[in-house]
C-alpha atoms as a PDB file:
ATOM      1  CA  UNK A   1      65.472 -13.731 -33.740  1.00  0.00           C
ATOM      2  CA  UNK A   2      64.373 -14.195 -37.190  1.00  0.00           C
ATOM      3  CA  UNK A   3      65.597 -17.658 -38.674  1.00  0.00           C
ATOM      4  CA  UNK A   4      66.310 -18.520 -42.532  1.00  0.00           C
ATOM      5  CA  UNK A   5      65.000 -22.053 -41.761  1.00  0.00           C
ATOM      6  CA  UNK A   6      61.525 -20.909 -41.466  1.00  0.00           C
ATOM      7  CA  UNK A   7      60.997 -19.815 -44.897  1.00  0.00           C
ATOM      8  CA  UNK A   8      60.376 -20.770 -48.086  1.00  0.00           C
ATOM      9  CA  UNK A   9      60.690 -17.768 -50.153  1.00  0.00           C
ATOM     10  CA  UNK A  10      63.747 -15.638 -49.823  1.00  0.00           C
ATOM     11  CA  UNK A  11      62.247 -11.978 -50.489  1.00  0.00           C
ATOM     12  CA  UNK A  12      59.864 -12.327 -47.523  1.00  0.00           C
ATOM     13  CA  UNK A  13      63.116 -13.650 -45.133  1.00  0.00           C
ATOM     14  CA  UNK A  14      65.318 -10.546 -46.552  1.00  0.00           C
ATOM     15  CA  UNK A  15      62.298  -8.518 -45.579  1.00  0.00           C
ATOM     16  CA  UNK A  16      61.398  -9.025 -42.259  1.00  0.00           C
ATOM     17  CA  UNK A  17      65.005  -9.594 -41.812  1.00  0.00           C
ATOM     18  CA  UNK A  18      65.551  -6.046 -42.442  1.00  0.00           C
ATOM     19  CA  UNK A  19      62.704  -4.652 -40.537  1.00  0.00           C
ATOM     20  CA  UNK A  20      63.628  -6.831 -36.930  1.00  0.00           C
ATOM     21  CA  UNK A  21      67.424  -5.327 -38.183  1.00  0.00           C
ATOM     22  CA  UNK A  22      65.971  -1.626 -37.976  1.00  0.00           C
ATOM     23  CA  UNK A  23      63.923  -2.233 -34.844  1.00  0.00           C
ATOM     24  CA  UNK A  24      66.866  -4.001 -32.448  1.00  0.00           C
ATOM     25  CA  UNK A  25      69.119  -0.556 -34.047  1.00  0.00           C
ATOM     26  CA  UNK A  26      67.709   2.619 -35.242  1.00  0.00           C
ATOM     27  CA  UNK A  27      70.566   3.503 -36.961  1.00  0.00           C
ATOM     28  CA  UNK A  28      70.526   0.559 -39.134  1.00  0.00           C
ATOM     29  CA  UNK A  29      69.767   1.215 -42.784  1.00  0.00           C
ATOM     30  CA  UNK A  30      69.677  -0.031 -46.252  1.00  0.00           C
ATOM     31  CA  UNK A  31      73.365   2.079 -46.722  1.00  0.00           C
ATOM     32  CA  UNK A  32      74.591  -0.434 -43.661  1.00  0.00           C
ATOM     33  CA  UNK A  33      73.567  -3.482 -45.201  1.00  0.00           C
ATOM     34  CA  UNK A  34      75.133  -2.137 -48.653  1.00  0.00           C
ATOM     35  CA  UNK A  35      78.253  -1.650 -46.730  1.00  0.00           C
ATOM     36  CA  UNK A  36      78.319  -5.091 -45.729  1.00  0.00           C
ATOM     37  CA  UNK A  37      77.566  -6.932 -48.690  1.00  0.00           C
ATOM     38  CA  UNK A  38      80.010  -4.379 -50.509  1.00  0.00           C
ATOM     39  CA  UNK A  39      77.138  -3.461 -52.466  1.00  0.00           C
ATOM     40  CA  UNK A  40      77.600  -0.173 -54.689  1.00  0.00           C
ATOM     41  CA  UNK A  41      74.043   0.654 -54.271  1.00  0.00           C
ATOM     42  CA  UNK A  42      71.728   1.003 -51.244  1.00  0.00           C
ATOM     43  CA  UNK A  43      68.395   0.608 -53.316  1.00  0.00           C
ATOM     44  CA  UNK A  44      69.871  -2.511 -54.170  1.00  0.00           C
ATOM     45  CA  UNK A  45      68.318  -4.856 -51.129  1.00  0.00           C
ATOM     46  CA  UNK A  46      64.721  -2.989 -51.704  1.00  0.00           C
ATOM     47  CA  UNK A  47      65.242  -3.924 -55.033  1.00  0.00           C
ATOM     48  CA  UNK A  48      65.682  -7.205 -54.443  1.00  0.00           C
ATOM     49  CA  UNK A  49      62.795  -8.071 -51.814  1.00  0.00           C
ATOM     50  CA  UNK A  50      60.446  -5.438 -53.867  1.00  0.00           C
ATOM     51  CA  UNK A  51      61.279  -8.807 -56.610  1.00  0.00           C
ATOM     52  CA  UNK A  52      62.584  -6.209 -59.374  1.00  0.00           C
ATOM     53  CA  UNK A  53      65.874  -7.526 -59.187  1.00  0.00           C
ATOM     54  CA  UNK A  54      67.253 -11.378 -58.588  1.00  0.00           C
ATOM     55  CA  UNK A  55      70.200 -12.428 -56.728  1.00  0.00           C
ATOM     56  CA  UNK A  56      73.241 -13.465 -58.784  1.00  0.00           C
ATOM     57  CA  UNK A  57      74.917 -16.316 -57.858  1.00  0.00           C
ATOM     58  CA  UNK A  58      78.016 -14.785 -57.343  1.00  0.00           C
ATOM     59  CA  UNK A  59      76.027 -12.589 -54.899  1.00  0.00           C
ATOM     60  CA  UNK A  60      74.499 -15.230 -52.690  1.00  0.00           C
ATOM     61  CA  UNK A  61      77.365 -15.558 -50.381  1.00  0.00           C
ATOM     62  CA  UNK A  62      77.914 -11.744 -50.036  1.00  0.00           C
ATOM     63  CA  UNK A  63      74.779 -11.451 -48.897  1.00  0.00           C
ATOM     64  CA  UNK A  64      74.593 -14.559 -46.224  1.00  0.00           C
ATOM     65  CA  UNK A  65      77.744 -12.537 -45.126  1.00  0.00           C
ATOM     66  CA  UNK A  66      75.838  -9.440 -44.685  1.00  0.00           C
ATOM     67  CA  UNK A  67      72.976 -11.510 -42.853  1.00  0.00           C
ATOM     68  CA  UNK A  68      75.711 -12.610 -40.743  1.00  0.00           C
ATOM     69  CA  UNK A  69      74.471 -16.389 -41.239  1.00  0.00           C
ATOM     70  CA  UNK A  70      76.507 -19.442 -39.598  1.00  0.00           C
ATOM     71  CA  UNK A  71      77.996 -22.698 -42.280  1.00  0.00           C
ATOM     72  CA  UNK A  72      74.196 -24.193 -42.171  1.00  0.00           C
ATOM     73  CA  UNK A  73      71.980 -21.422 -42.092  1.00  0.00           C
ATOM     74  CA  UNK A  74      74.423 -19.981 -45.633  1.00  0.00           C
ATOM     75  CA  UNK A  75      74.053 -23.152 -47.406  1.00  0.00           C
ATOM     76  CA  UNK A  76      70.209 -23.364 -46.925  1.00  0.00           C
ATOM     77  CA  UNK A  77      70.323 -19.887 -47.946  1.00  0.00           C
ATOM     78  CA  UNK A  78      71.796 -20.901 -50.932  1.00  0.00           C
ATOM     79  CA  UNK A  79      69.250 -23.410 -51.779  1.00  0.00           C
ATOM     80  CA  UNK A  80      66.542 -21.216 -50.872  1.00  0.00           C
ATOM     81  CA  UNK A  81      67.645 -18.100 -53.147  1.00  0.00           C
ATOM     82  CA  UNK A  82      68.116 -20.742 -55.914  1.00  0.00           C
ATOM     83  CA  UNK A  83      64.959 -22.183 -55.470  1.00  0.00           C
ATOM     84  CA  UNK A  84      62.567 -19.206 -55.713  1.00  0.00           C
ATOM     85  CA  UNK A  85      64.473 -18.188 -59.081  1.00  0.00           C
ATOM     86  CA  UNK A  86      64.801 -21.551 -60.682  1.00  0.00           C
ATOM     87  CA  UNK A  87      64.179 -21.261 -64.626  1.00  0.00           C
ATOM     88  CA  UNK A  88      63.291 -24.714 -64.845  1.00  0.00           C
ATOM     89  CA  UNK A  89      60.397 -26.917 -62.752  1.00  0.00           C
ATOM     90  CA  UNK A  90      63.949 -29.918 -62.860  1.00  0.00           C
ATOM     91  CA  UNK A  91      65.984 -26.918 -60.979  1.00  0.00           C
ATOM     92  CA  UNK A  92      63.501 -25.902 -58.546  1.00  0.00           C
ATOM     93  CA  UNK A  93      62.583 -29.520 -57.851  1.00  0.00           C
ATOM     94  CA  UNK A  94      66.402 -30.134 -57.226  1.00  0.00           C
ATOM     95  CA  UNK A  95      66.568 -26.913 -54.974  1.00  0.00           C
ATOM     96  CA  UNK A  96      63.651 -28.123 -52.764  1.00  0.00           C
ATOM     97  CA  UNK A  97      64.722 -31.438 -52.058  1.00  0.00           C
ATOM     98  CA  UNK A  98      68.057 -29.869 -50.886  1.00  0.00           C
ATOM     99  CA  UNK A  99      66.306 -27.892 -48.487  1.00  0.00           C
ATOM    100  CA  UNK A 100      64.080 -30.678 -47.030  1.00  0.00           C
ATOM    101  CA  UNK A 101      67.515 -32.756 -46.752  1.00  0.00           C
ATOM    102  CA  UNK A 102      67.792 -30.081 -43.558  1.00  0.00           C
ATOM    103  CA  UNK A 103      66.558 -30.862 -40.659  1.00  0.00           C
ATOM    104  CA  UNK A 104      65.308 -27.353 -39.026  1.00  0.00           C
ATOM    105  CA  UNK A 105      63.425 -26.569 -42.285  1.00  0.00           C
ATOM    106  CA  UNK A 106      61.718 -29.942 -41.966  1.00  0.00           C
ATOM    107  CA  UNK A 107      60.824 -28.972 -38.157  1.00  0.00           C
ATOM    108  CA  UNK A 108      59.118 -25.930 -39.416  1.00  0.00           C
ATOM    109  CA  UNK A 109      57.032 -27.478 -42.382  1.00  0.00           C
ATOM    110  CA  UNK A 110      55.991 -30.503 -40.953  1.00  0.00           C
ATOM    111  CA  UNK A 111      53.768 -31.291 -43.531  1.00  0.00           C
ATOM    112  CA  UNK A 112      55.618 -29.670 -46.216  1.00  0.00           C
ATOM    113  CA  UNK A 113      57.688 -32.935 -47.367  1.00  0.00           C
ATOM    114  CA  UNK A 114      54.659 -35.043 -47.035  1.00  0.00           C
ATOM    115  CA  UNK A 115      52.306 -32.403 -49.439  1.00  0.00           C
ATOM    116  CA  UNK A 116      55.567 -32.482 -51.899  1.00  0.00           C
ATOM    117  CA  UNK A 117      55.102 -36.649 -52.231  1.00  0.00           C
ATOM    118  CA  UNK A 118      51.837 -36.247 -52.669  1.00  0.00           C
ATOM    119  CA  UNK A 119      51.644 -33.895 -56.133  1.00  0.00           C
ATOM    120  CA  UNK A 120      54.935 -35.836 -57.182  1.00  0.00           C
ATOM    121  CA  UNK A 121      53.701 -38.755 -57.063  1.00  0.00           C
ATOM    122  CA  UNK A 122      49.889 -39.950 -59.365  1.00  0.00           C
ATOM    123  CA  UNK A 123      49.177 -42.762 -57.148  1.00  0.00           C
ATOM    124  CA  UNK A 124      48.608 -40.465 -54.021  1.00  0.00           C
ATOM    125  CA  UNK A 125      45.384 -38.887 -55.389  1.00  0.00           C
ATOM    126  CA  UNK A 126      44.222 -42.099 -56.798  1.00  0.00           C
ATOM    127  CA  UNK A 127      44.428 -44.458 -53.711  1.00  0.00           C
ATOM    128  CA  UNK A 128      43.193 -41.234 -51.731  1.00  0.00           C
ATOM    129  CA  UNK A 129      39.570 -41.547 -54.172  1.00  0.00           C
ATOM    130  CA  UNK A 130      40.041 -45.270 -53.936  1.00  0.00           C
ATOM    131  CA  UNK A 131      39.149 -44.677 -50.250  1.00  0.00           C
ATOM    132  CA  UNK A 132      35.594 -43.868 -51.189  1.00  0.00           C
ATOM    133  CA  UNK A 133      34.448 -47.299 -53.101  1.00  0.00           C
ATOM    134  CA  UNK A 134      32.344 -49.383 -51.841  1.00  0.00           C
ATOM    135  CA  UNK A 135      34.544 -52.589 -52.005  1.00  0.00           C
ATOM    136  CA  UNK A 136      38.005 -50.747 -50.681  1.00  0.00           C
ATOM    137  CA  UNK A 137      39.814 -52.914 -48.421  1.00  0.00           C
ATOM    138  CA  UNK A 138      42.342 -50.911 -46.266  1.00  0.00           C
ATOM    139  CA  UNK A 139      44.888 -53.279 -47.710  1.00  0.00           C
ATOM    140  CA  UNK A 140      48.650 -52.370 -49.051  1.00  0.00           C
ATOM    141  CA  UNK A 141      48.338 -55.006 -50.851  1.00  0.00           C
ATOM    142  CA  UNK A 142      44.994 -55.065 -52.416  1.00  0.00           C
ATOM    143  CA  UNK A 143      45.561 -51.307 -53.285  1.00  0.00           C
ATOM    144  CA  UNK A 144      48.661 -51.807 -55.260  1.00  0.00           C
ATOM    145  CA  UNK A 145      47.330 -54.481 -57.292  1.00  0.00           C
ATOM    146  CA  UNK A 146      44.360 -52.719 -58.148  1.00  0.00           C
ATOM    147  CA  UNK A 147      45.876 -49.427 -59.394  1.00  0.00           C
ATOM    148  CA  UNK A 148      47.696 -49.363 -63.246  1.00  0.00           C
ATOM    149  CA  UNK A 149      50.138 -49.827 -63.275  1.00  0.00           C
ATOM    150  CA  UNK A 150      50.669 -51.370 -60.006  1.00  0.00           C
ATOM    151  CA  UNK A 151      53.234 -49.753 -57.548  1.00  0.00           C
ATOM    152  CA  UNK A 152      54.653 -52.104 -54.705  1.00  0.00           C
ATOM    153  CA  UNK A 153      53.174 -52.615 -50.978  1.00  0.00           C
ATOM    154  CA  UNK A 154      55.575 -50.241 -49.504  1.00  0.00           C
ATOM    155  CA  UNK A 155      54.310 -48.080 -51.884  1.00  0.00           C
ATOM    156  CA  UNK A 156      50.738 -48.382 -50.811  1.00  0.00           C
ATOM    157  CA  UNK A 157      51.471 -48.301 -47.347  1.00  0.00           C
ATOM    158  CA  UNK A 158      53.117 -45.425 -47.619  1.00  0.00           C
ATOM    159  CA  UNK A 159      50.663 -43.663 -49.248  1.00  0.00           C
ATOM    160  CA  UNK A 160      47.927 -44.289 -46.648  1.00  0.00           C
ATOM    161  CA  UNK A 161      50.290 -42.742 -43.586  1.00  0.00           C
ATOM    162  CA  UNK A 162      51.223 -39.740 -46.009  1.00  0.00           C
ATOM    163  CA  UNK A 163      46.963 -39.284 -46.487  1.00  0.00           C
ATOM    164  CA  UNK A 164      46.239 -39.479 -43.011  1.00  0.00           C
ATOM    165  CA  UNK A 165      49.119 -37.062 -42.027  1.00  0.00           C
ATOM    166  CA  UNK A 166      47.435 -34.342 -44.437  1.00  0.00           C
ATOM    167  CA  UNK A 167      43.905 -34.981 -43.020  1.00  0.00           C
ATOM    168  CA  UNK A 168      43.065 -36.402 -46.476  1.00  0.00           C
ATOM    169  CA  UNK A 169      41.714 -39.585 -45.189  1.00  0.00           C
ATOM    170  CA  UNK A 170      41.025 -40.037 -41.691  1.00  0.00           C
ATOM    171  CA  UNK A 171      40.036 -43.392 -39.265  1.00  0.00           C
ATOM    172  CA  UNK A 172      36.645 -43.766 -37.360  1.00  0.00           C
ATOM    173  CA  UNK A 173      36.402 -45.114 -34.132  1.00  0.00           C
ATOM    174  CA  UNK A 174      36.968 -48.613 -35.517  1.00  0.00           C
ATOM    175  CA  UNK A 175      39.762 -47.987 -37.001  1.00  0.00           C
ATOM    176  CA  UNK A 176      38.245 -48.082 -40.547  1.00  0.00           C
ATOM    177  CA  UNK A 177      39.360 -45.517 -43.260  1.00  0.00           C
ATOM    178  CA  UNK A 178      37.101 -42.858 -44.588  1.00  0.00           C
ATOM    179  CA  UNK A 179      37.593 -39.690 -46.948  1.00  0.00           C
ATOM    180  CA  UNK A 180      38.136 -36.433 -45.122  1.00  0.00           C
ATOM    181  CA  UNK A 181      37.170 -33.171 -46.599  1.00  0.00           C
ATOM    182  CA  UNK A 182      40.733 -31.581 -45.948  1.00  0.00           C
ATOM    183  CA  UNK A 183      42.653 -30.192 -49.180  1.00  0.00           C
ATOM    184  CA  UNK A 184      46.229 -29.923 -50.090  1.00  0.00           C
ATOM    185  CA  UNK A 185      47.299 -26.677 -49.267  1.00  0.00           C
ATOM    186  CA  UNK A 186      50.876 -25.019 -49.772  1.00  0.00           C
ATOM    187  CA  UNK A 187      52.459 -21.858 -49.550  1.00  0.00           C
ATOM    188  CA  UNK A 188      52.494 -19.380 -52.176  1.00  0.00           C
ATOM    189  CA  UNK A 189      55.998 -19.871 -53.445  1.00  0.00           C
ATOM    190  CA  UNK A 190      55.771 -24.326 -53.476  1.00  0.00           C
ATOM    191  CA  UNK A 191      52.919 -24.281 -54.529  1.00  0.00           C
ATOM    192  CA  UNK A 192      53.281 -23.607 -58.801  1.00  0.00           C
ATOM    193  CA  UNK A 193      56.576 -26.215 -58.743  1.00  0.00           C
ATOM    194  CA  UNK A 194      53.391 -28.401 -56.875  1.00  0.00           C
ATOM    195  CA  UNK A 195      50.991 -28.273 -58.696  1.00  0.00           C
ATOM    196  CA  UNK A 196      53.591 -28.811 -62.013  1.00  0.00           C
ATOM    197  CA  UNK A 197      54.404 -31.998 -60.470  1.00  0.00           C
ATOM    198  CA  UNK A 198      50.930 -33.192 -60.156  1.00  0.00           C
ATOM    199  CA  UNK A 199      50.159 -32.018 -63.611  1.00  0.00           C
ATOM    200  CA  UNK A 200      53.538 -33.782 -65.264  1.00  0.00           C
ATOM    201  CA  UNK A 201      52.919 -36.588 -63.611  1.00  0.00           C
ATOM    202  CA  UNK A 202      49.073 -37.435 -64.673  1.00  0.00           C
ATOM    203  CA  UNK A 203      50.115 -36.655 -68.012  1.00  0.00           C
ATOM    204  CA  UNK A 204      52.335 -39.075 -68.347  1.00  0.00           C
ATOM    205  CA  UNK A 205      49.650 -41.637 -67.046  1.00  0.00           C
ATOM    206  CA  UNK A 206      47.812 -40.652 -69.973  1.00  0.00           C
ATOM    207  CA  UNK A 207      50.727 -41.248 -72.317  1.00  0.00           C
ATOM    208  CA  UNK A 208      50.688 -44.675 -70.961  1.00  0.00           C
ATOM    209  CA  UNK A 209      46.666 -45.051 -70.794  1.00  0.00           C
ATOM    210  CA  UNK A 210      47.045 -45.059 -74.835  1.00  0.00           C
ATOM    211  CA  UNK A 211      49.542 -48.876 -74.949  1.00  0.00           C
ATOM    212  CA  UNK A 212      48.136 -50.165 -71.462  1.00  0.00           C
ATOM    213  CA  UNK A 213      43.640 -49.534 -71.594  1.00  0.00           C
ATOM    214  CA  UNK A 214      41.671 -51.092 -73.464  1.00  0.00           C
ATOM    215  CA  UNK A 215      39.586 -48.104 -75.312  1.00  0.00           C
ATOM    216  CA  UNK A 216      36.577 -48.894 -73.327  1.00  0.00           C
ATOM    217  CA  UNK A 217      38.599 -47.779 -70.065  1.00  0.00           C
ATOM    218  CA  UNK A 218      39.986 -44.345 -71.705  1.00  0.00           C
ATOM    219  CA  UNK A 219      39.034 -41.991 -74.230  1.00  0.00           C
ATOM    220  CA  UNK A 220      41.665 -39.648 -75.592  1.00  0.00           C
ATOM    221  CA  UNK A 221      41.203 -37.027 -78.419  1.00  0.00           C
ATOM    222  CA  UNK A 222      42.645 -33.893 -79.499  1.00  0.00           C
ATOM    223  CA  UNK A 223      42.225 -30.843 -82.075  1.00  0.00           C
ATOM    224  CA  UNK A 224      45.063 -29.274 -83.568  1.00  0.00           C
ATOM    225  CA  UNK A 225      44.065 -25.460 -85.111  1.00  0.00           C
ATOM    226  CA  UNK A 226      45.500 -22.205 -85.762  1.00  0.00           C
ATOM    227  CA  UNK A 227      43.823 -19.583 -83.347  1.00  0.00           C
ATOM    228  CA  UNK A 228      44.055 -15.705 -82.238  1.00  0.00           C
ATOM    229  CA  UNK A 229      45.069 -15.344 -78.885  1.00  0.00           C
ATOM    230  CA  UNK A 230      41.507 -13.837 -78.243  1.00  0.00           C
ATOM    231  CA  UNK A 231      40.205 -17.304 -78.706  1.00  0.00           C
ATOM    232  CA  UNK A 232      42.687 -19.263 -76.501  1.00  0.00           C
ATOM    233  CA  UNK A 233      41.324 -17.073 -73.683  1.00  0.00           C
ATOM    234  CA  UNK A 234      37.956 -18.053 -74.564  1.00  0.00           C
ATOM    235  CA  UNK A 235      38.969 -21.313 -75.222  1.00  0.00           C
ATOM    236  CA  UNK A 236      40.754 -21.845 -71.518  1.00  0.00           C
ATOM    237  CA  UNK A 237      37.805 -19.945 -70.450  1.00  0.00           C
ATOM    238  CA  UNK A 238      35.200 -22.831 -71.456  1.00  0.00           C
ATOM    239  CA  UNK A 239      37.461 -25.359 -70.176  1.00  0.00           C
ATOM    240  CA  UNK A 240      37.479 -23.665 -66.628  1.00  0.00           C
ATOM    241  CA  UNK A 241      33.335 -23.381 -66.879  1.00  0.00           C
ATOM    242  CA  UNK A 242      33.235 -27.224 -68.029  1.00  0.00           C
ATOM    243  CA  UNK A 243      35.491 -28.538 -65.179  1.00  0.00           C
ATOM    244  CA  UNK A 244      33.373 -26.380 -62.677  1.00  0.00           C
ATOM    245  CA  UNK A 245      30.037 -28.165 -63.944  1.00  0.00           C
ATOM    246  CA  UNK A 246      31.932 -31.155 -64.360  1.00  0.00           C
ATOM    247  CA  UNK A 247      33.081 -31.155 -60.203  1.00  0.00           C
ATOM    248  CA  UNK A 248      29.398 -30.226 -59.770  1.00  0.00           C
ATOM    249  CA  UNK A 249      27.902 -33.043 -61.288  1.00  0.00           C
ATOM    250  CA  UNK A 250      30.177 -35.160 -59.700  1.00  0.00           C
ATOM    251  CA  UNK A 251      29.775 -34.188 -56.167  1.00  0.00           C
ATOM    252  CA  UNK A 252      25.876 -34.476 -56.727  1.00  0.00           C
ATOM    253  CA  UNK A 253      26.362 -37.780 -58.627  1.00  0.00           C
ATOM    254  CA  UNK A 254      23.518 -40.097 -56.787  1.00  0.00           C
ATOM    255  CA  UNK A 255      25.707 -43.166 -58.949  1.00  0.00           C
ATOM    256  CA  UNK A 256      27.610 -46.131 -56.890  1.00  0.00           C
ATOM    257  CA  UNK A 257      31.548 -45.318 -57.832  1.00  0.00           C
ATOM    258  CA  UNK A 258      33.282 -48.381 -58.973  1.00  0.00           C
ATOM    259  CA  UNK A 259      36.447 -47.193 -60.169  1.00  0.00           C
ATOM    260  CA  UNK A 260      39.172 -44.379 -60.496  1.00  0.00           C
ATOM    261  CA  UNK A 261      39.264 -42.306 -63.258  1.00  0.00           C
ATOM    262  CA  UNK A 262      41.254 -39.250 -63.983  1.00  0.00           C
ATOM    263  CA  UNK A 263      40.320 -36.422 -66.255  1.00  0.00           C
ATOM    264  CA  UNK A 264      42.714 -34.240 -67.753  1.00  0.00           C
ATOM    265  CA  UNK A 265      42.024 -30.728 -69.559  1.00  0.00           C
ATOM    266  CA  UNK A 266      45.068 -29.054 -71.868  1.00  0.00           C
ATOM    267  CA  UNK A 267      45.521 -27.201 -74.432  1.00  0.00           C
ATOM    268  CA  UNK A 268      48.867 -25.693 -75.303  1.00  0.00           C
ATOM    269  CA  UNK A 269      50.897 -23.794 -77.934  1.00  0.00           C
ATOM    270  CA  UNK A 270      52.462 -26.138 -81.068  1.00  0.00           C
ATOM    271  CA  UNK A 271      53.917 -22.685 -82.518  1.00  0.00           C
ATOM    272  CA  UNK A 272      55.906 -19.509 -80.956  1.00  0.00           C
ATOM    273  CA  UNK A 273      54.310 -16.010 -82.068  1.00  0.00           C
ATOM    274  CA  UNK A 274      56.705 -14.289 -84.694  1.00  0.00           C
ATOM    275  CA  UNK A 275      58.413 -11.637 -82.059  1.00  0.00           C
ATOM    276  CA  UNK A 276      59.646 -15.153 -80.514  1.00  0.00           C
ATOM    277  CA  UNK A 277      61.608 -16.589 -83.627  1.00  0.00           C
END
């Protein structure tokens, strides 16, 4: 029996929902479903899993009715519908932590909560490359007062058990910390409100880089210009080639590290194009 706790994007529940409904009876149909939902159209449901048509709110709980879901399994429902059509990367956010608040979701994404922390939160990447100098000490308290700004003990410690619970980091035989060649990865749905959290957050870092670093510890420039949209693509283009040579060099680099740096890339539209206004 299929459960709404194991997903993460609606659609794909609705659909293999509907196919295990027309497998257990052969005279289910899209017209049945309708029916139940008091639906006046049967294309309706297709509609809605094929993604060319969202879920009303007002809808939500005619459906969960039509899934024949119990109290929990509707709420979550709720949350999850919500979720996959948030406007806004504050709504989704909201949605998701809702859904990790349950308990069966948790149980079937492990490591979902933990991978959320980690691109929510800019220390998480930079204690996990702090692993990898020479003069790390596996130390809460040595790693928060080394990072800027600092974050607390807890913090640190915290950090370490969420790294070595995604195979980020990983202990040898004596116990000693080492990097681990694992990568973050998420499901198809999580993984844009992800990767937005990551990318808000280190941005803000380097809002505060520009009161906190002395300018031989950052450098920060920018170019303001009117373009064609022809030359954005080429211009997002070269960043893409740069950051690929610039990995390179750095995973070749023969050089001792010493510290943490992070390098950000953006470039982004000051104006809206005149069918916008």
């Amino acid at each position: 029996m299929i459960s709404v706790f194991n997903y993460s994007d609606y659609r794909q529940f609705l659909r293999d929902w509907y196919d295990e409904a027309q497998e257990c009876d052969e005279k289910f149909s899209a017209r049945n479903f309708a029916r139940r939902a008091g639906l006046a159209s049967p294309s309706f449901l297709k509609m809605v899993i094929d993604g060319k048509r969202n879920l009303a709110p007002e809808r939500i709980d005619k459906f969960a009715s039509a899934l024949k879901l119990e109290d929990d399994e509707r709420a979550f429902f709720t949350d999850l519908v919500l979720f996959c059509q948030a406007a806004s990367s504050a709504e989704k956010n909201h949605h998701y932590q809702r859904m990790c608040r349950c308990r069966r979701f948790m149980d079937a994404h492990t490591l979902e909560r933990e991978r959320f922390e980690y691109f929510s939160r800019w220390h998480y990447a930079a204690i996990r490359e702090m692993v990898g100098l020479p003069e790390f000490r596996d130390d809460p308290a040595w790693i928060a007062a080394r990072l800027k700004p600092q974050i607390s003990e807890a913090e640190a410690a915290e950090a370490i058990d969420v790294l070595e619970r995604l195979g980020m980091v990983s202990r040898d035989g004596e116990g000693n910390l080492h990097l681990a060649q694992e990568s973050v990865g998420t499901s198809d749905t999580v993984s844009s409100m992800h990767l937005l959290n990551f990318h808000r957050s280190m941005i803000r870092r380097a809002s505060d880089s520009l009161g906190s670093l002395d300018t031989r510890d950052r450098n920060v420039s920018s170019l303001t210009a009117a373009i064609s949209r022809k030359r954005f693509d080429e211009i997002t283009k070269r960043i893409n080639d740069f950051r690929k040579e610039l990995r390179a060099m750095l995973e070749d680099c023969s050089d001792v590290p010493e510290e943490v740096f992070q390098i950000n890339f953006q470039v982004f539209s000051l104006t809206g194009g005149a069918d916008e206004v």
